[in-house]
PDB file of N, CA and C in Angstrom:
ATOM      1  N   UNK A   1     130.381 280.908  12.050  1.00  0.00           N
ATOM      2  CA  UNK A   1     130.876 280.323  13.278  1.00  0.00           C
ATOM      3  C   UNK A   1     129.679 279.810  14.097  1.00  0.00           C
ATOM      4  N   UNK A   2     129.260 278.709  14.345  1.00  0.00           N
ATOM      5  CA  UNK A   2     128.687 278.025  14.899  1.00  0.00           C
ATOM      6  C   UNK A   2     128.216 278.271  16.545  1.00  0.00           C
ATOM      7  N   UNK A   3     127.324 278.682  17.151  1.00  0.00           N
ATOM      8  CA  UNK A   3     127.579 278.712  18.615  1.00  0.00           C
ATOM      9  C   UNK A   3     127.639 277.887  19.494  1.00  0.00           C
ATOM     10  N   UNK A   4     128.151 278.086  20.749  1.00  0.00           N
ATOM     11  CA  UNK A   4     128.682 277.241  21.592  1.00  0.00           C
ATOM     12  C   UNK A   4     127.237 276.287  22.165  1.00  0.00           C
ATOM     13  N   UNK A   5     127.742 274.906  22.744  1.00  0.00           N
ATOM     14  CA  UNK A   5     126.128 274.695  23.368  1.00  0.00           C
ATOM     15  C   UNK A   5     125.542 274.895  24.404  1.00  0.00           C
ATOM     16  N   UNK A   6     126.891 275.036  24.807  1.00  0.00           N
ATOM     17  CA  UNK A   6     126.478 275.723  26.475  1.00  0.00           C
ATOM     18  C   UNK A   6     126.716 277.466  27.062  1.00  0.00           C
ATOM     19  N   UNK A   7     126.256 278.038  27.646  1.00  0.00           N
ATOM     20  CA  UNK A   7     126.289 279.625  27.661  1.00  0.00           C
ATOM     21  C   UNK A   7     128.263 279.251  28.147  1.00  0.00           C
ATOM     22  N   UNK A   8     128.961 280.357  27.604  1.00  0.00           N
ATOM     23  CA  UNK A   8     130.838 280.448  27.781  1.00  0.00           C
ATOM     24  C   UNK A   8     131.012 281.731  28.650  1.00  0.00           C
ATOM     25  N   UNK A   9     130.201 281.794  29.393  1.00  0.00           N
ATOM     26  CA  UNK A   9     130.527 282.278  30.525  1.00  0.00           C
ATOM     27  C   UNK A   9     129.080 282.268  32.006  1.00  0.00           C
ATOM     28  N   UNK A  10     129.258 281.182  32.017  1.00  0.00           N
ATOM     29  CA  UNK A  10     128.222 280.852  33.116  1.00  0.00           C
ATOM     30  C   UNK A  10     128.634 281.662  34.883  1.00  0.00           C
ATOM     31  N   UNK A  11     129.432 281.824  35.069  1.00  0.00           N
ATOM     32  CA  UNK A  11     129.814 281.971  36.228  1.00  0.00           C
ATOM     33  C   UNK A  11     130.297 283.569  36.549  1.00  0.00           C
ATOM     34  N   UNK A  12     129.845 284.175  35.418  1.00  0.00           N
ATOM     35  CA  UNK A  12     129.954 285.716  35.105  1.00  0.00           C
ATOM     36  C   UNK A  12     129.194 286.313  34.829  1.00  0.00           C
ATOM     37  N   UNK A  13     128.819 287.652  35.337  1.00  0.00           N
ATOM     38  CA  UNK A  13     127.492 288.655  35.020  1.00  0.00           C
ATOM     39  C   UNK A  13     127.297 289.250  33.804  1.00  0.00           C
ATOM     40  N   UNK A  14     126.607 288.406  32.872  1.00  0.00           N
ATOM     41  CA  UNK A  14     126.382 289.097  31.799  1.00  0.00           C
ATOM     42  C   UNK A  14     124.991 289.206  31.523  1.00  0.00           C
ATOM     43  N   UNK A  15     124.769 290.271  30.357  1.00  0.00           N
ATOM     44  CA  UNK A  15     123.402 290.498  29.981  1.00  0.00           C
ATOM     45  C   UNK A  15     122.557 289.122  29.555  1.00  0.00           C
ATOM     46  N   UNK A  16     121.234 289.612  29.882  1.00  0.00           N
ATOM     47  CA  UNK A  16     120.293 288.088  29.272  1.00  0.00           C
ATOM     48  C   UNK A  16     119.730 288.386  27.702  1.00  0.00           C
ATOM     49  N   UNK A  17     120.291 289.325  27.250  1.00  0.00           N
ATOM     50  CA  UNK A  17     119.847 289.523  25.901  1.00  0.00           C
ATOM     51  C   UNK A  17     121.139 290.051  24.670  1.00  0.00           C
ATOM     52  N   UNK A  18     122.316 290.317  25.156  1.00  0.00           N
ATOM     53  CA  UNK A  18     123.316 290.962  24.305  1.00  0.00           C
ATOM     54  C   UNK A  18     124.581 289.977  24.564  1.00  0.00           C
ATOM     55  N   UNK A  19     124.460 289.604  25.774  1.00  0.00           N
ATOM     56  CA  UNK A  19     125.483 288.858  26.238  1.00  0.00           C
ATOM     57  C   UNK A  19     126.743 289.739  27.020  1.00  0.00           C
ATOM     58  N   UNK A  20     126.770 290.818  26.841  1.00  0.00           N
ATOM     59  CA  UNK A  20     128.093 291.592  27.127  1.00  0.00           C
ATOM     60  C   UNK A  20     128.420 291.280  28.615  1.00  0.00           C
ATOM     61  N   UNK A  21     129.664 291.287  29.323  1.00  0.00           N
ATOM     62  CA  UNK A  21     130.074 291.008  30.669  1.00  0.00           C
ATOM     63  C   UNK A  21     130.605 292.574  31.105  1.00  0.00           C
ATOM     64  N   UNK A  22     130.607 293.642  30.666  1.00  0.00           N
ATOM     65  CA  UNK A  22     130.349 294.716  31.214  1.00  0.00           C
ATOM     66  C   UNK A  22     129.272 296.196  30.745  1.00  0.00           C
ATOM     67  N   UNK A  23     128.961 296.413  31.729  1.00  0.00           N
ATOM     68  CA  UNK A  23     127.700 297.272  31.607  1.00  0.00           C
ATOM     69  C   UNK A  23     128.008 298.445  32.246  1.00  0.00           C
ATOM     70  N   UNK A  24     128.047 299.228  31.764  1.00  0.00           N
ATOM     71  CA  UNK A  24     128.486 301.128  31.893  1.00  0.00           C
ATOM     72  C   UNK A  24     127.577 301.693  32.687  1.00  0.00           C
ATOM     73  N   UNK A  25     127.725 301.819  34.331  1.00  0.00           N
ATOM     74  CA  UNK A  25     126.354 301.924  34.729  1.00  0.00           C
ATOM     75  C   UNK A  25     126.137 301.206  35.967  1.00  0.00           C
ATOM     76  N   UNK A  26     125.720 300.123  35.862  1.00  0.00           N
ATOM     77  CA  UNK A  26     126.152 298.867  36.818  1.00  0.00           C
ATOM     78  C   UNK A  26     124.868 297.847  36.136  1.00  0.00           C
ATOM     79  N   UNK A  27     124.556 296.670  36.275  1.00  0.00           N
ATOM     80  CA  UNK A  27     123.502 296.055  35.808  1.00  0.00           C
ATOM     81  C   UNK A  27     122.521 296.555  36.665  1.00  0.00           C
ATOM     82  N   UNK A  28     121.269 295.981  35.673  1.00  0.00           N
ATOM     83  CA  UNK A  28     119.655 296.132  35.799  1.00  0.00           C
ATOM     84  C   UNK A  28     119.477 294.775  35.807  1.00  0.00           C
ATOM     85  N   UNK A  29     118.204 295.093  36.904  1.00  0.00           N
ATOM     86  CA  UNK A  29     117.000 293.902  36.986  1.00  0.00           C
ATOM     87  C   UNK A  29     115.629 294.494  36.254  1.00  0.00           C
ATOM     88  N   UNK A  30     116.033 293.671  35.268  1.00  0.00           N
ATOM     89  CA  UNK A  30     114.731 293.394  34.022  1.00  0.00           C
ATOM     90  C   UNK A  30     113.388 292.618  34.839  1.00  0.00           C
ATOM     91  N   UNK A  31     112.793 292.600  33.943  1.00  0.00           N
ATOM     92  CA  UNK A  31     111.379 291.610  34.821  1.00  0.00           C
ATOM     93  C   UNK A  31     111.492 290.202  34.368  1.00  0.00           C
ATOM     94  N   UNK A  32     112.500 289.831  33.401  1.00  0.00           N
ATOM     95  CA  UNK A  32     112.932 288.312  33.158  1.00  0.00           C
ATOM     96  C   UNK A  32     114.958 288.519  33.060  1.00  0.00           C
ATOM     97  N   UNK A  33     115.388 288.759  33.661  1.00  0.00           N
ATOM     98  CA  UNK A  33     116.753 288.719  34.225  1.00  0.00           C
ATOM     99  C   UNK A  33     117.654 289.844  34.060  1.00  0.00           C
ATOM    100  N   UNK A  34     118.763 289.797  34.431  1.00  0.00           N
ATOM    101  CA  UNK A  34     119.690 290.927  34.489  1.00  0.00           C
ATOM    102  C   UNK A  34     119.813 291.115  33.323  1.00  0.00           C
ATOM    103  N   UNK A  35     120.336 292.539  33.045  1.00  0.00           N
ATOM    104  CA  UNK A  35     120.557 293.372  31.544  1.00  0.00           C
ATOM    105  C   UNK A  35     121.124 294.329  31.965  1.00  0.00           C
ATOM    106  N   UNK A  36     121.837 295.149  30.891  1.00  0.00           N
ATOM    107  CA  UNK A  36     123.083 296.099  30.778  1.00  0.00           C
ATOM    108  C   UNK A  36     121.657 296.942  30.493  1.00  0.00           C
ATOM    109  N   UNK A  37     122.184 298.539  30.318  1.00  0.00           N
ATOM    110  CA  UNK A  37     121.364 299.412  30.024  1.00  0.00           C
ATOM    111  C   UNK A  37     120.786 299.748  28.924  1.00  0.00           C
ATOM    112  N   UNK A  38     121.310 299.390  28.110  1.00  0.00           N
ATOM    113  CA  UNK A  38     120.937 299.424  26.785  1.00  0.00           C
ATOM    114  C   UNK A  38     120.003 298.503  26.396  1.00  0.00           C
ATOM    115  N   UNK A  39     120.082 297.496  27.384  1.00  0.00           N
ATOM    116  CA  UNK A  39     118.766 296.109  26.352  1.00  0.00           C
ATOM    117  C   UNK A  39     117.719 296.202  28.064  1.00  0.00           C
ATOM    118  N   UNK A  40     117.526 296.889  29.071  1.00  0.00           N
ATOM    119  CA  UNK A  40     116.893 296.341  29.496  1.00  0.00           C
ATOM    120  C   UNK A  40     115.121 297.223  29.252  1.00  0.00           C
ATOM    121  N   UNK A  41     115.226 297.467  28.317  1.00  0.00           N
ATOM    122  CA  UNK A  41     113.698 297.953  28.002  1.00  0.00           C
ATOM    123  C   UNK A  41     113.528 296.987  27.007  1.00  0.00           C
ATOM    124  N   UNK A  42     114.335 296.464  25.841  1.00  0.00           N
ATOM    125  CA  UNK A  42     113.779 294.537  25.265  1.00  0.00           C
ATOM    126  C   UNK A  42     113.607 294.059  26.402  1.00  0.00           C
ATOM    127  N   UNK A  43     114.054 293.920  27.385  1.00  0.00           N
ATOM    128  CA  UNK A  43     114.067 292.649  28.664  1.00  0.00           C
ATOM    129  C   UNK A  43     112.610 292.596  29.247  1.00  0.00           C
ATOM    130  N   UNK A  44     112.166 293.782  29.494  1.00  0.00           N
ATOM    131  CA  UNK A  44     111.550 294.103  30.186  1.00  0.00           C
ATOM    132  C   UNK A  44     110.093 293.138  30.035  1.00  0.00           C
ATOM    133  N   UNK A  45     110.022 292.952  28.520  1.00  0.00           N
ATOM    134  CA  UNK A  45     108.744 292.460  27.822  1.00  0.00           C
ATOM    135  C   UNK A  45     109.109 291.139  27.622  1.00  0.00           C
ATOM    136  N   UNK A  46     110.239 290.378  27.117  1.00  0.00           N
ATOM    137  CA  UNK A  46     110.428 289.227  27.089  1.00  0.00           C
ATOM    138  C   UNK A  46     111.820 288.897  27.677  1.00  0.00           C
ATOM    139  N   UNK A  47     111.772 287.507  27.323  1.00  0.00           N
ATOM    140  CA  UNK A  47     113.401 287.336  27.718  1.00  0.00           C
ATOM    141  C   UNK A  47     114.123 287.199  26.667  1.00  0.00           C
ATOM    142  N   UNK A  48     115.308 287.739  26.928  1.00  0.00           N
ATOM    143  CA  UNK A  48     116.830 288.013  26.331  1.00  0.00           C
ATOM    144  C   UNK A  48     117.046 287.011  25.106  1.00  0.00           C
ATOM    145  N   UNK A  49     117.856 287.568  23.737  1.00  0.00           N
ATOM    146  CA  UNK A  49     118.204 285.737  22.901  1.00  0.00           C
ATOM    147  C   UNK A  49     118.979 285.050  23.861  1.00  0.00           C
ATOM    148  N   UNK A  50     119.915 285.494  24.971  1.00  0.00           N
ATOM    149  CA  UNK A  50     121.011 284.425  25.258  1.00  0.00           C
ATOM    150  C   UNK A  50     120.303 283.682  26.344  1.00  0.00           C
ATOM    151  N   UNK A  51     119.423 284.259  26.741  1.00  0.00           N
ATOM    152  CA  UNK A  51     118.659 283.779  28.450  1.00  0.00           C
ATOM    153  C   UNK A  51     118.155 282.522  27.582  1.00  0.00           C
ATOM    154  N   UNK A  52     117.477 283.199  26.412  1.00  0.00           N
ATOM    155  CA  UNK A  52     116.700 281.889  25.555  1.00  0.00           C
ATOM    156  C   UNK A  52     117.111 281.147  25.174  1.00  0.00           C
ATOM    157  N   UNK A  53     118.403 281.031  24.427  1.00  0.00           N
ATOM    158  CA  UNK A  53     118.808 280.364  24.098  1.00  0.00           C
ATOM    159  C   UNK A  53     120.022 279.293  24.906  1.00  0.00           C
ATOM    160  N   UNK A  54     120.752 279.907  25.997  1.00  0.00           N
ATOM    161  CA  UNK A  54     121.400 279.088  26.908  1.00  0.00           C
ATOM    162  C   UNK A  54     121.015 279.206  28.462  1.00  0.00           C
ATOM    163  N   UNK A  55     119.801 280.177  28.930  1.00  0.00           N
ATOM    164  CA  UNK A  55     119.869 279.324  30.325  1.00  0.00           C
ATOM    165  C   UNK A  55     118.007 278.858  30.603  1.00  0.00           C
ATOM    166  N   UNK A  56     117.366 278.415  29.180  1.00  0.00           N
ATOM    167  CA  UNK A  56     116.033 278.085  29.402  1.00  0.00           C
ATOM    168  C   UNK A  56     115.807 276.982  29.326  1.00  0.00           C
TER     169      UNK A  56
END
């Protein structure tokens, strides 16, 4: 399945690296964008695949 070209949910809080729109917890501020709890120690060092790939 091919991905979309534009991020499919722009206007909703999701992670910058997993993509998920809910986070158990409440979101984190990473040092390159918001993240759920689980990815924000990847975040921390770079940015996210989805940040990279749809909002760079």
């Amino acid at each position: 399945m091919p991905l979309p070209a534009t991020c499919p949910t722009p206007h909703v809080d999701h992670c910058g690296h997993c993509w998920t729109t809910v986070a158990i917890g409440g979101w984190m501020m990473a040092s390159l964008g918001l993240s759920c709890p689980d990815c924000y120690d990847v975040m921390s060092g770079e940015a996210g695949r989805h940040d990279l790939r749809y909002h760079r």
